[in-house]
N, C-alpha and C. Protein backbone atom coordinates (compact mmCIF):
# COMPACT_ATOMS: atom_id res chain seq x y z
N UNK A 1 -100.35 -65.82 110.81
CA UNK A 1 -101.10 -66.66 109.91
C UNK A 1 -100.47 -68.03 109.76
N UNK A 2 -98.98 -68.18 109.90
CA UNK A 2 -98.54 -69.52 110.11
C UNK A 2 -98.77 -70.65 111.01
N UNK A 3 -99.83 -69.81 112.23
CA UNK A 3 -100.15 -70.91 112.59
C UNK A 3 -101.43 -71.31 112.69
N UNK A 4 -102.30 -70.41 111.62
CA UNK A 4 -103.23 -70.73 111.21
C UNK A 4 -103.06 -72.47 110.24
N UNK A 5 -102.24 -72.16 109.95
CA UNK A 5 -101.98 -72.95 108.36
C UNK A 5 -101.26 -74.59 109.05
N UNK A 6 -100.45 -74.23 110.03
CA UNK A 6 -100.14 -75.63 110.91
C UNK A 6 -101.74 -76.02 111.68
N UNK A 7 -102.26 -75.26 111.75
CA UNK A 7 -103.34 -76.22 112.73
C UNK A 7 -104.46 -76.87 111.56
N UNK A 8 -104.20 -75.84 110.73
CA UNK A 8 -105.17 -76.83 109.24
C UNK A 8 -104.76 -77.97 108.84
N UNK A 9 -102.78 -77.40 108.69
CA UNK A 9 -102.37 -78.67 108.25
C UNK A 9 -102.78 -80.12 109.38
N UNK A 10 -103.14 -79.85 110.39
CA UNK A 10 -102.71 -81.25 111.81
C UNK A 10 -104.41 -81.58 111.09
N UNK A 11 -105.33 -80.66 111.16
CA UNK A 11 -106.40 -81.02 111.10
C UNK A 11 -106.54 -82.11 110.24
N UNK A 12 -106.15 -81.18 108.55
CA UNK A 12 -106.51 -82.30 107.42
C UNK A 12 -105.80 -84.09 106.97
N UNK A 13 -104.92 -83.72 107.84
CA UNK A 13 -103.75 -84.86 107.81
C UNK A 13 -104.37 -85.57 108.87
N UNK A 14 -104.79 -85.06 109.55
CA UNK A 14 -105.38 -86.27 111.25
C UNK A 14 -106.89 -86.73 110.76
N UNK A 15 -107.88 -85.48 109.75
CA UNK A 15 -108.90 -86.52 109.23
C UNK A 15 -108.70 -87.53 108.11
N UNK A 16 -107.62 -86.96 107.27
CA UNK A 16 -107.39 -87.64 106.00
C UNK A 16 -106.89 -89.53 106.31
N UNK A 17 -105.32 -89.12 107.08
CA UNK A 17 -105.13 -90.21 107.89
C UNK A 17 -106.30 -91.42 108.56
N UNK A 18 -107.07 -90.74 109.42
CA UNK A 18 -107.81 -91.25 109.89
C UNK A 18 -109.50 -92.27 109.19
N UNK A 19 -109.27 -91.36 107.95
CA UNK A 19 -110.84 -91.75 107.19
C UNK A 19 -111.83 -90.94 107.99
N UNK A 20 -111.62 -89.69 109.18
CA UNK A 20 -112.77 -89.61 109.44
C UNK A 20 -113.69 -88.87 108.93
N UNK A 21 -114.67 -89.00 108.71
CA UNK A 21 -116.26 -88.18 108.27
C UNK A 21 -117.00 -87.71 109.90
N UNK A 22 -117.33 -86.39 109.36
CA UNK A 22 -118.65 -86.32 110.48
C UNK A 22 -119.82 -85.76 109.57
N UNK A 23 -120.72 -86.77 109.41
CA UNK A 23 -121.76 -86.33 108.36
C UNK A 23 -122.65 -85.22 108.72
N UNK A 24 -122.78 -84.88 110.12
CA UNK A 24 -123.45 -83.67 110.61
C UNK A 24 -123.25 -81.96 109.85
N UNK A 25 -121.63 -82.21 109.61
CA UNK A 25 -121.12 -80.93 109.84
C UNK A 25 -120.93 -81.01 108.42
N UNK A 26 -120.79 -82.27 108.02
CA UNK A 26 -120.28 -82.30 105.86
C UNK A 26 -122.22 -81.92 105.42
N UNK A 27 -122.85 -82.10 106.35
CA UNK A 27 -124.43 -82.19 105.56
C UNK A 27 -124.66 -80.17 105.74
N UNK A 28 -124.02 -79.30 107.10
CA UNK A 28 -124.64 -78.19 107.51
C UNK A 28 -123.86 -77.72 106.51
N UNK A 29 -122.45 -78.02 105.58
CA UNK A 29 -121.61 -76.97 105.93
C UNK A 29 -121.34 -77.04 103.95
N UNK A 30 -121.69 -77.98 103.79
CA UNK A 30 -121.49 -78.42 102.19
C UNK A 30 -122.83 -77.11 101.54
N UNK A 31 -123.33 -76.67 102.12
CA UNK A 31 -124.32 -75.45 101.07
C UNK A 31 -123.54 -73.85 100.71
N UNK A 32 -122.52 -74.24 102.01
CA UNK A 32 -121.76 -72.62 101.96
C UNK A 32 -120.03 -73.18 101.03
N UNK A 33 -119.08 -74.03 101.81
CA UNK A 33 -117.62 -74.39 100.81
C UNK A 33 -117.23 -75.91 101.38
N UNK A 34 -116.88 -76.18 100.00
CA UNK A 34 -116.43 -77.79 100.28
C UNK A 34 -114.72 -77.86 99.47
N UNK A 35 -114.30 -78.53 100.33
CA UNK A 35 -112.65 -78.34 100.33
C UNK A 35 -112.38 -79.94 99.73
N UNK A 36 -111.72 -80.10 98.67
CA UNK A 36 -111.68 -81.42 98.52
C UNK A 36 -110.11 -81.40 97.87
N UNK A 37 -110.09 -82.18 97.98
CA UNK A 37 -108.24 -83.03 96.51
C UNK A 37 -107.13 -82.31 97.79
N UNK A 38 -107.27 -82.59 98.95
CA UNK A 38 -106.49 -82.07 99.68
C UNK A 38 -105.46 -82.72 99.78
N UNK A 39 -103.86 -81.78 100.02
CA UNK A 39 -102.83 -83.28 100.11
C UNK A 39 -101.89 -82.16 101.32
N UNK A 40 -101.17 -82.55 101.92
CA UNK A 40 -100.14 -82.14 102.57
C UNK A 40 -98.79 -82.77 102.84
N UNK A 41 -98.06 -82.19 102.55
CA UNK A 41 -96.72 -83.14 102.60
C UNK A 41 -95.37 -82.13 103.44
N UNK A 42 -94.66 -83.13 104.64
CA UNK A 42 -94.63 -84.35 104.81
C UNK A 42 -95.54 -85.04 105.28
N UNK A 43 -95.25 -86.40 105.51
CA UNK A 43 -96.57 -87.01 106.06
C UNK A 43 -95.19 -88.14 106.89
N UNK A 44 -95.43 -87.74 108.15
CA UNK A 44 -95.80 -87.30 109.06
C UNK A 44 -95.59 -85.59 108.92
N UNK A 45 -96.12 -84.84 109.75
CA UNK A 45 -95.61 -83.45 109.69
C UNK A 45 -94.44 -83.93 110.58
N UNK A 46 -93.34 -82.78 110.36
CA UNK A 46 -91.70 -82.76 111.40
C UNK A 46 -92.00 -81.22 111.93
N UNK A 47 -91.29 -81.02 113.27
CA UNK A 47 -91.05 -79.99 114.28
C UNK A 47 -90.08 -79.21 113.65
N UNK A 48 -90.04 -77.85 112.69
CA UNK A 48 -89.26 -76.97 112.06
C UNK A 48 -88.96 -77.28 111.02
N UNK A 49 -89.78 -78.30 110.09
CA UNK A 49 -89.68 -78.19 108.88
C UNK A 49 -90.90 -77.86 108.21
N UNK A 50 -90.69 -77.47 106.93
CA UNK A 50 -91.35 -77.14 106.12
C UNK A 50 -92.63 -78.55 105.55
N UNK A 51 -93.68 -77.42 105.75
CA UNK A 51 -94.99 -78.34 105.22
C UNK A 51 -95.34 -77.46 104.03
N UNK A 52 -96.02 -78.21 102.84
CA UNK A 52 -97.05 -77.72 101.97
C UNK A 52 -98.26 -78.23 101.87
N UNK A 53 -98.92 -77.38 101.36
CA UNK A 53 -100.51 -77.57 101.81
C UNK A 53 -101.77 -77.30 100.49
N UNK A 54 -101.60 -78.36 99.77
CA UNK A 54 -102.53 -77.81 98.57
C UNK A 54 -104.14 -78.46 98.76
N UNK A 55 -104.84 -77.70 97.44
CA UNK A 55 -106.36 -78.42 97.77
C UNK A 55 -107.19 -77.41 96.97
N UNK A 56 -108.65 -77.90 96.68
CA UNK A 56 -109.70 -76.98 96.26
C UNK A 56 -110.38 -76.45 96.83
N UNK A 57 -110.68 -75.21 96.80
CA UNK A 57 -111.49 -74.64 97.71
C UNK A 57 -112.96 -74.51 97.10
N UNK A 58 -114.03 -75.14 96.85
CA UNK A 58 -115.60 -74.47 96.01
C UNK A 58 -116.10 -73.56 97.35
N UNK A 59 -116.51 -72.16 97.02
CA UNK A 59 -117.15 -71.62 97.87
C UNK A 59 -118.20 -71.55 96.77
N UNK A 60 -119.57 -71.69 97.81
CA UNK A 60 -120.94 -71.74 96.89
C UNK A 60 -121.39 -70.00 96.87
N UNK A 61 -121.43 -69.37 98.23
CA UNK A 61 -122.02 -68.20 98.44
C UNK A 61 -120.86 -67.14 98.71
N UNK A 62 -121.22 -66.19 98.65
CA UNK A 62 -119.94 -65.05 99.01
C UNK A 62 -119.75 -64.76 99.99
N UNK A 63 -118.23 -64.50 100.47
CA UNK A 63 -118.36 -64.41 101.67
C UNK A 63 -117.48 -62.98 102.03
N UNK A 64 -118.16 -62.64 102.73
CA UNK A 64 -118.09 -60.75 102.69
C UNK A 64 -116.94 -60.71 104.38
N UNK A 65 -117.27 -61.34 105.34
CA UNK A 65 -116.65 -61.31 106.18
C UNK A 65 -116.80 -62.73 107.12
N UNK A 66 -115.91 -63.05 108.13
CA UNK A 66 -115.47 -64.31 109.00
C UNK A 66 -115.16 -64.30 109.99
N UNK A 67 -114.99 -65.55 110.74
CA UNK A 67 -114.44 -66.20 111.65
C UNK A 67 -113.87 -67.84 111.46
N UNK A 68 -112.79 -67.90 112.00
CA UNK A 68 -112.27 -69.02 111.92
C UNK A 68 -111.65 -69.50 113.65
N UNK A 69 -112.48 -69.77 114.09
CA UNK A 69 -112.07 -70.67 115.46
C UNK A 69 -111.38 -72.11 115.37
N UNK A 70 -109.88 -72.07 115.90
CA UNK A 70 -109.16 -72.92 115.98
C UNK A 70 -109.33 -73.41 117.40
N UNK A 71 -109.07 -74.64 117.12
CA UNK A 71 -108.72 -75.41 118.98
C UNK A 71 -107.78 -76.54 118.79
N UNK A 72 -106.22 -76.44 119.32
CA UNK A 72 -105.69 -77.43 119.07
C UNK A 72 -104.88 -78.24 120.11
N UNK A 73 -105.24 -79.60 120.55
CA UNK A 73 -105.05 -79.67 122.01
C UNK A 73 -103.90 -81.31 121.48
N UNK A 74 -103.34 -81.42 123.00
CA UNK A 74 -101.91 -82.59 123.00
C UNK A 74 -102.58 -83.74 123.88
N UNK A 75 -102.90 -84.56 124.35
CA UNK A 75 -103.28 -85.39 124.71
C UNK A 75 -101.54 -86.20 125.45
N UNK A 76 -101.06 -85.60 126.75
CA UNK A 76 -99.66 -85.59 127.32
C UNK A 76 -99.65 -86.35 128.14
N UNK A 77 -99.11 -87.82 128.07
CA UNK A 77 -98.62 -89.29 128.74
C UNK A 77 -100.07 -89.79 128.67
N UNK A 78 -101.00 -89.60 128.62
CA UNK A 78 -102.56 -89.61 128.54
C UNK A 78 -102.89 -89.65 129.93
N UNK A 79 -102.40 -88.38 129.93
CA UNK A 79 -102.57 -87.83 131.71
C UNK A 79 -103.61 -86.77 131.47
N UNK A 80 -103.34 -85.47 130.78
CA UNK A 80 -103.92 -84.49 131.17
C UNK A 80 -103.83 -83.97 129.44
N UNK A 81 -105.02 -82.91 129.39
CA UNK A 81 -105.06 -82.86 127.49
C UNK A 81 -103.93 -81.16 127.90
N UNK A 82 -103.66 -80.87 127.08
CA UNK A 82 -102.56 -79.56 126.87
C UNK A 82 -103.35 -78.71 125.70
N UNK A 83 -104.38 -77.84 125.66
CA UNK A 83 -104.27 -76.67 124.47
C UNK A 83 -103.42 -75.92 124.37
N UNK A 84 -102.64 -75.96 123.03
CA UNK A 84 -101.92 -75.05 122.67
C UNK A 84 -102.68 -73.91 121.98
N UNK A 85 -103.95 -74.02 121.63
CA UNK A 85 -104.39 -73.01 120.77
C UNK A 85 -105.68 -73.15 120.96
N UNK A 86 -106.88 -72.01 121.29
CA UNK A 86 -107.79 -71.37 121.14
C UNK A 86 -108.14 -70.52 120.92
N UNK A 87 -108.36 -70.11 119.69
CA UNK A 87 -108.84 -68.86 119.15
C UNK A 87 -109.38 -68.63 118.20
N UNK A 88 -109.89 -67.16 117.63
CA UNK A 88 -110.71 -66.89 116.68
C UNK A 88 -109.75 -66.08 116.09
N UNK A 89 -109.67 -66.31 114.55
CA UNK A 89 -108.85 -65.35 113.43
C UNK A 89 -110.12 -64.74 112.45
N UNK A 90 -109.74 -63.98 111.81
CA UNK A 90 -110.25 -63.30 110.69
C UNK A 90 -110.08 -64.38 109.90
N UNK A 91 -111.31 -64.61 109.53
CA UNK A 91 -111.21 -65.18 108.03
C UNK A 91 -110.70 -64.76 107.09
N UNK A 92 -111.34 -63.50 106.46
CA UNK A 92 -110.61 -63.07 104.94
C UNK A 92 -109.05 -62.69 105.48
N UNK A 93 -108.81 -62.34 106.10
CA UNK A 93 -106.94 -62.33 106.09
C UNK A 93 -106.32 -64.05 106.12
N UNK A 94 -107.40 -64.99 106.52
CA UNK A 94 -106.80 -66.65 106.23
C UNK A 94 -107.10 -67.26 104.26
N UNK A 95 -108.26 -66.53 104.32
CA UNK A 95 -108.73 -66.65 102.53
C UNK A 95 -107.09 -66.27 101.85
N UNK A 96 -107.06 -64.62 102.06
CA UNK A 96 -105.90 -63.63 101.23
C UNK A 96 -104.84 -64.63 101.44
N UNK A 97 -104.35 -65.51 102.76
CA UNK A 97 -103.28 -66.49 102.54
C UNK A 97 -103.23 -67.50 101.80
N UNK A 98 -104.33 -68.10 101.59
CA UNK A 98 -104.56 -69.33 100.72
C UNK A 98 -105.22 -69.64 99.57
N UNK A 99 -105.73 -68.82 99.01
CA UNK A 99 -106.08 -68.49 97.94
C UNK A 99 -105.58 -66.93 97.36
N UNK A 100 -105.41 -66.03 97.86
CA UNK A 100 -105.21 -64.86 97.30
C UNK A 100 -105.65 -63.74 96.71
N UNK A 101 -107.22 -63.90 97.57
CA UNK A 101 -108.47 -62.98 97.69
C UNK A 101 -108.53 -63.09 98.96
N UNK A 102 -109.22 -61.41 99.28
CA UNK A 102 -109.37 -61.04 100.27
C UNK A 102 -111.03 -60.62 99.93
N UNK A 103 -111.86 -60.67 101.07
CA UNK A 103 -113.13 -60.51 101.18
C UNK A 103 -113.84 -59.13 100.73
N UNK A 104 -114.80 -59.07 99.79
CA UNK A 104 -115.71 -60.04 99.62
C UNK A 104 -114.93 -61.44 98.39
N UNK A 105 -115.53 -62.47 98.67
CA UNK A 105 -114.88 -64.00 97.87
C UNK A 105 -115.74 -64.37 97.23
N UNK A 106 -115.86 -64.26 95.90
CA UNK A 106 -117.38 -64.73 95.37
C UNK A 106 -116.93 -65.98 95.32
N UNK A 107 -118.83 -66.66 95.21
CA UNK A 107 -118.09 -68.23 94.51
C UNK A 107 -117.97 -68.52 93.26
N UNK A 108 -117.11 -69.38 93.29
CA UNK A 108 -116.18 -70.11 92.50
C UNK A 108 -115.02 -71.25 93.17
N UNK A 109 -114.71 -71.83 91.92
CA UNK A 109 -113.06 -72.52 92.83
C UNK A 109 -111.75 -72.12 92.72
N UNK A 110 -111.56 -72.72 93.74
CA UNK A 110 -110.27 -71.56 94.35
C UNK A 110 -109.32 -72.44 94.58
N UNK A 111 -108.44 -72.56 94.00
CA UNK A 111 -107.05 -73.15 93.59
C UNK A 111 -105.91 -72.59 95.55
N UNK A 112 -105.62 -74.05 96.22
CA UNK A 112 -104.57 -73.19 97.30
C UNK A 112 -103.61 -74.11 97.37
N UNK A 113 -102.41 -73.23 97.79
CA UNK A 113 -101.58 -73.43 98.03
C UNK A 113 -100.46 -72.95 98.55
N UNK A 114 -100.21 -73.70 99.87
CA UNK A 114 -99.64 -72.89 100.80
C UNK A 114 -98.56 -73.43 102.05
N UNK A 115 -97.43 -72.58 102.23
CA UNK A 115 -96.84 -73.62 102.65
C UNK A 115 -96.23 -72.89 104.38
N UNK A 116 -95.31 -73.81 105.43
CA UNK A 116 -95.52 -73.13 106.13
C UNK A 116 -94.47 -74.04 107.21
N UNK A 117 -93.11 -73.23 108.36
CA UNK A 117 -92.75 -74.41 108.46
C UNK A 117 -93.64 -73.98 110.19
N UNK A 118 -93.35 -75.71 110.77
CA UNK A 118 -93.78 -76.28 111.55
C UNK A 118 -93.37 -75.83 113.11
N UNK A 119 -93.72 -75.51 113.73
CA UNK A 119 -93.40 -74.62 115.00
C UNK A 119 -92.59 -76.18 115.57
N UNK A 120 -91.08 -75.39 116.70
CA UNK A 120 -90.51 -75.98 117.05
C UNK A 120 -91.26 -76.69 118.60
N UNK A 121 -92.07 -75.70 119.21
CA UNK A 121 -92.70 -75.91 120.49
C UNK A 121 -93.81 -76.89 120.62
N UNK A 122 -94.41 -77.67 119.36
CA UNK A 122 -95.37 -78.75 119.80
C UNK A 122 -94.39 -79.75 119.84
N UNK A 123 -95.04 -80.64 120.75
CA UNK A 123 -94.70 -81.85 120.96
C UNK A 123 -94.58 -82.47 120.04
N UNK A 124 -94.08 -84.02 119.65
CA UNK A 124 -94.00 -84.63 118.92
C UNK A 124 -95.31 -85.58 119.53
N UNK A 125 -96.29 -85.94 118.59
CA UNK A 125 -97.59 -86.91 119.02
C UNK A 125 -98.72 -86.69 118.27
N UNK A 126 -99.74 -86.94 119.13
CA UNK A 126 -101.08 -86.88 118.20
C UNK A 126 -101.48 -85.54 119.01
N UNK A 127 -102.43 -85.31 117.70
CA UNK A 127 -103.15 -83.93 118.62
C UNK A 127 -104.52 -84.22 117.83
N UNK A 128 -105.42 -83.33 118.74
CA UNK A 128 -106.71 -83.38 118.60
C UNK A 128 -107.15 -81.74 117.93
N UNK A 129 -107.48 -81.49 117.00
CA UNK A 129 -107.93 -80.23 116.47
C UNK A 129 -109.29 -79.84 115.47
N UNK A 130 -109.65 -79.13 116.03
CA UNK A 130 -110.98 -78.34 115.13
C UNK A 130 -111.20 -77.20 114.97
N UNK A 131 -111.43 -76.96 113.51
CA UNK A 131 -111.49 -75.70 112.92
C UNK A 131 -112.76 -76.07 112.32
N UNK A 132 -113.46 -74.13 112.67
CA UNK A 132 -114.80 -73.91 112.17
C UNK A 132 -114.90 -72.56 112.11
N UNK A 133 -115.44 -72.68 110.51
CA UNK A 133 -115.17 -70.90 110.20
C UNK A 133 -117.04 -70.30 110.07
N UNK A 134 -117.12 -69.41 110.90
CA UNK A 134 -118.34 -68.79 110.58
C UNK A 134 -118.91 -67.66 110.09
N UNK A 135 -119.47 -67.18 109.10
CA UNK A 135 -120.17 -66.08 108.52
C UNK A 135 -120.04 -65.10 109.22
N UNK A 136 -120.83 -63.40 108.43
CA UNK A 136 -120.58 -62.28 109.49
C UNK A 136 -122.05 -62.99 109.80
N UNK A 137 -123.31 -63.62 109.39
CA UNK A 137 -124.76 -63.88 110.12
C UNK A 137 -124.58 -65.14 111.28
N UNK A 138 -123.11 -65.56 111.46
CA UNK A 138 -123.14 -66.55 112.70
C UNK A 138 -123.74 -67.71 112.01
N UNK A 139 -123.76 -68.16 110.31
CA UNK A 139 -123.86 -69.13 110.35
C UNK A 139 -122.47 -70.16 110.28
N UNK A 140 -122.39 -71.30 110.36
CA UNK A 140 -121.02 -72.35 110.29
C UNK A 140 -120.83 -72.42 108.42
N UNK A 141 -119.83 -72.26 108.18
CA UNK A 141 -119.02 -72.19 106.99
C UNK A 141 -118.54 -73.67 106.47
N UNK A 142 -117.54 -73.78 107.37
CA UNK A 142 -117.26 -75.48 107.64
C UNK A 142 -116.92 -75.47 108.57
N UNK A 143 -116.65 -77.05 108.81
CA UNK A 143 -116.11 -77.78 110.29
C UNK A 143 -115.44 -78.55 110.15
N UNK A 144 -114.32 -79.16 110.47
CA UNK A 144 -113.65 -79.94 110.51
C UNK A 144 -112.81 -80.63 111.83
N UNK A 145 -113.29 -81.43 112.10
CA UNK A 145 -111.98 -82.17 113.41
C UNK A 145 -110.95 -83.08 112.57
């Protein structure tokens, strides 16, 4: 689950940093949970140290079961891209980490906080990452690059 929680952290720090919006995915994904007052510290993240990871979670609908597909890739001499990570986790075992319910999750808001240290094996640089968690009906939960 820790490295669930580093690829969230690269995520929210690389959109936060960045200012970016993708109104597509804030318009599909804002009816099911919207994550806001997010902070992570350090800023920069460091290679084997400790990150924390707070924020709100509003889930609108309940969510009985998941998916959370990570993809987190290195962009190396800007030669060739490097994934370190593709995969699908269980959602409610990523919920039970960060909030401290396990599925079913009614809605409400959900207070997280969570901390986690930083794998020694990524590179030091930018990375490119997206997480998108989907329903047991295959609909999108949220999205985030």
């Amino acid at each position: 689950m820790s490295a669930l929680l580093i690829i969230l952290s690269v995520v929210l720090v690389i959109s936060t940093l960045t200012g970016s919006i993708d109104n597509y995915h804030n318009a599909v994904t804002k009816k099911f949970v919207e994550l806001t007052n997010t902070s992570i510290t350090p800023v920069p993240l460091k290679r084997g140290e400790m990150s924390y990871w707070k924020g709100l979670l509003k889930i609108k609908r309940t969510i009985h079961w998941g998916i959370v597909h990570l993809t987190l890739t290195h962009n190396f001499k800007n030669y060739t891209n490097i994934t370190f990570l593709n995969e699908n986790f269980n959602l409610c075992d990523y919920l039970d980490d960060i909030i401290k319910e396990y599925c079913p999750v009614h809605p409400g808001i959900y207070h997280m906080n969570a901390s986690t240290t930083m794998s020694k094996l990524l590179r030091p640089g930018q990375y490119y990452a997206r997480v998108t968690a989907y329903n047991e009906k295959g609909e999108q939960l949220y999205a985030k690059n």
